[in-house]
Protein backbone atom coordinates (compact mmCIF):
# COMPACT_ATOMS: atom_id res chain seq x y z
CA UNK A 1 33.24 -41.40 -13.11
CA UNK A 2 32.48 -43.25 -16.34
CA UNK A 3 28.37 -41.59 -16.68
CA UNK A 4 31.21 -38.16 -16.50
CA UNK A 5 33.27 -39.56 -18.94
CA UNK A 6 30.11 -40.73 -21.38
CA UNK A 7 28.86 -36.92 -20.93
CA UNK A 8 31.97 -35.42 -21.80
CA UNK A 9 32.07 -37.51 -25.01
CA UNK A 10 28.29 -36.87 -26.10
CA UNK A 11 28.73 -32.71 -25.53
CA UNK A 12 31.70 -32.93 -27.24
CA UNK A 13 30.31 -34.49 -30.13
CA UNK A 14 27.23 -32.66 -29.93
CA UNK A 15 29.10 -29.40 -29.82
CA UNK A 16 31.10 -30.52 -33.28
CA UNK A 17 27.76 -31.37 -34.55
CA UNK A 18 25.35 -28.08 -33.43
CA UNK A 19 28.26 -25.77 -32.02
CA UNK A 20 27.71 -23.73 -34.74
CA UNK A 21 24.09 -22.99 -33.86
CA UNK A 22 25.02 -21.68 -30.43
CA UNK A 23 25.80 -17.95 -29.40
CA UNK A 24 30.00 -17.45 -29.50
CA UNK A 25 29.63 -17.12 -25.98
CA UNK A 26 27.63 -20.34 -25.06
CA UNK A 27 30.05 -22.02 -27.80
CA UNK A 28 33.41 -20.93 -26.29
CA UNK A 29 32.28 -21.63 -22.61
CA UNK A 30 31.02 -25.07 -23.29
CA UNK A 31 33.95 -26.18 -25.08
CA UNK A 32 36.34 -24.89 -22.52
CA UNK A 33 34.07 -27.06 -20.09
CA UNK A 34 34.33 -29.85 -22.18
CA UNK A 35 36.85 -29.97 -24.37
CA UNK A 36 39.55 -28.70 -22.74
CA UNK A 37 38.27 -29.84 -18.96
CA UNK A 38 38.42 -26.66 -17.48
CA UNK A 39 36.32 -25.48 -14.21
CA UNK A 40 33.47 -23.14 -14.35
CA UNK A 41 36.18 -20.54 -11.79
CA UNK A 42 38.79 -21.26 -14.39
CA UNK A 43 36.27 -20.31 -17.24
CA UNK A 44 34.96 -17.52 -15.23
CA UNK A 45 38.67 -15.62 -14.51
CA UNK A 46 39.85 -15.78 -18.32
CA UNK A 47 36.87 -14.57 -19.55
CA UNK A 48 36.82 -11.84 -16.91
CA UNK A 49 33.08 -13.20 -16.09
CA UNK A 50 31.09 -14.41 -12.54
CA UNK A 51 31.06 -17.89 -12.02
CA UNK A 52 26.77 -18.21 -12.44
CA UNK A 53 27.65 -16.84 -15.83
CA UNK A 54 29.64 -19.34 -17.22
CA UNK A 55 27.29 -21.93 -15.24
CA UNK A 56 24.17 -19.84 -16.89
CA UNK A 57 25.76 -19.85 -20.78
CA UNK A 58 26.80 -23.60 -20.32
CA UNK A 59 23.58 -24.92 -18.92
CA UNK A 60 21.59 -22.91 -21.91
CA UNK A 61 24.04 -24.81 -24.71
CA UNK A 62 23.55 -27.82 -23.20
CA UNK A 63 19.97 -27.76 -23.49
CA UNK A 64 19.80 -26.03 -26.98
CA UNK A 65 22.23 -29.02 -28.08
CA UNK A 66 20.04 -31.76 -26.55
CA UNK A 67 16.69 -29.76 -28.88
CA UNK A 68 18.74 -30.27 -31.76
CA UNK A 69 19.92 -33.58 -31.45
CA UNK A 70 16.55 -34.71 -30.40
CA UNK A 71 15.11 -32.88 -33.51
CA UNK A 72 17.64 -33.54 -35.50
CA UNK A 73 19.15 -37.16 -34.29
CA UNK A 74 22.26 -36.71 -36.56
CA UNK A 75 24.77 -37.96 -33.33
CA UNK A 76 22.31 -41.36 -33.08
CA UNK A 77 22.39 -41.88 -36.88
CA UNK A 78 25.97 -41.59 -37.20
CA UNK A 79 26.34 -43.74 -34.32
CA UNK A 80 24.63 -46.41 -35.91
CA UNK A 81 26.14 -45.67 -38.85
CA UNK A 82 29.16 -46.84 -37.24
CA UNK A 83 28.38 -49.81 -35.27
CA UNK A 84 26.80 -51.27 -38.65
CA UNK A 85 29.95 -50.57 -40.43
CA UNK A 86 32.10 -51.39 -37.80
CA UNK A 87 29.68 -55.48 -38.31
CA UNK A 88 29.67 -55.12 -41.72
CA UNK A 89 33.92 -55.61 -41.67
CA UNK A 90 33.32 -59.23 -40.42
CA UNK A 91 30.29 -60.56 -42.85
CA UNK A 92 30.60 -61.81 -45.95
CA UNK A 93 27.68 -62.37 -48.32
CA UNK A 94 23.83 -61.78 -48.22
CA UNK A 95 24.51 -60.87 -44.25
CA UNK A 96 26.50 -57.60 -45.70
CA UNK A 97 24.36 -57.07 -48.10
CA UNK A 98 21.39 -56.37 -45.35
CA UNK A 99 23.91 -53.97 -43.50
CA UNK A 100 24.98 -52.31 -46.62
CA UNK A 101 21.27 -52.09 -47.44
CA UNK A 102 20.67 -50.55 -43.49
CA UNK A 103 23.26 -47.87 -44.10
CA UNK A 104 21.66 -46.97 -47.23
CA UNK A 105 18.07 -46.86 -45.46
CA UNK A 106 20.08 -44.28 -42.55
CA UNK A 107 21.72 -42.12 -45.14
CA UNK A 108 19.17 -41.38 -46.92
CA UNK A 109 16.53 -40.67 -43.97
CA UNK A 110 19.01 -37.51 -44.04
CA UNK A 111 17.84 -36.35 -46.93
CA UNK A 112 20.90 -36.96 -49.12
């Protein structure tokens, strides 16, 4: 129960991260999936689509979302991001600074 739980949380944010990169279809089906918990037959009959379809669309975002963020790696960086904020709240002095100093190091890996 919780691995589904952790994998419904990591598409989700990996689908507000890349979602934009997938096809409308792949996009629509795997948020349905994930977002909004619905079955591949329930996903299938509003979309007026076979059930190896939906399976077919979803199983192609997932692994096009899984290139990118394993290209990419912006889910992992902003998760580290904010654990080291989320220490940083309860340091004080020279051990901030190094944290501050960390999230600098991450931001900027992106480019910015």
């Amino acid at each position: 129960m919780m691995e589904k739980i952790k994998k419904t949380v990591r598409y989700n944010a990996l689908l507000h991260i890349y979602g934009p990169l997938l096809s409308k279809t792949q996009y629509a089906f795997a948020d349905d999936y994930f977002s909004y918990d619905l079955s591949l037959g329930e996903i299938a009959e509003a979309n007026s689509v076979s059930r190896s379809a939906v399976e077919d669309a979803i199983s192609k975002a997932l692994k096009k979302l899984d290139g990118y963020e394993n290209e990419l790696k912006v889910l992992e960086k902003s998760q580290n991001i904010l654990e080291l904020i989320e220490k940083a709240k309860d340091l004080e002095g020279e051990e901030k600074i190094k944290i501050i100093e960390e999230i600098e190091r991450i931001i900027y890996s992106y480019g910015i």
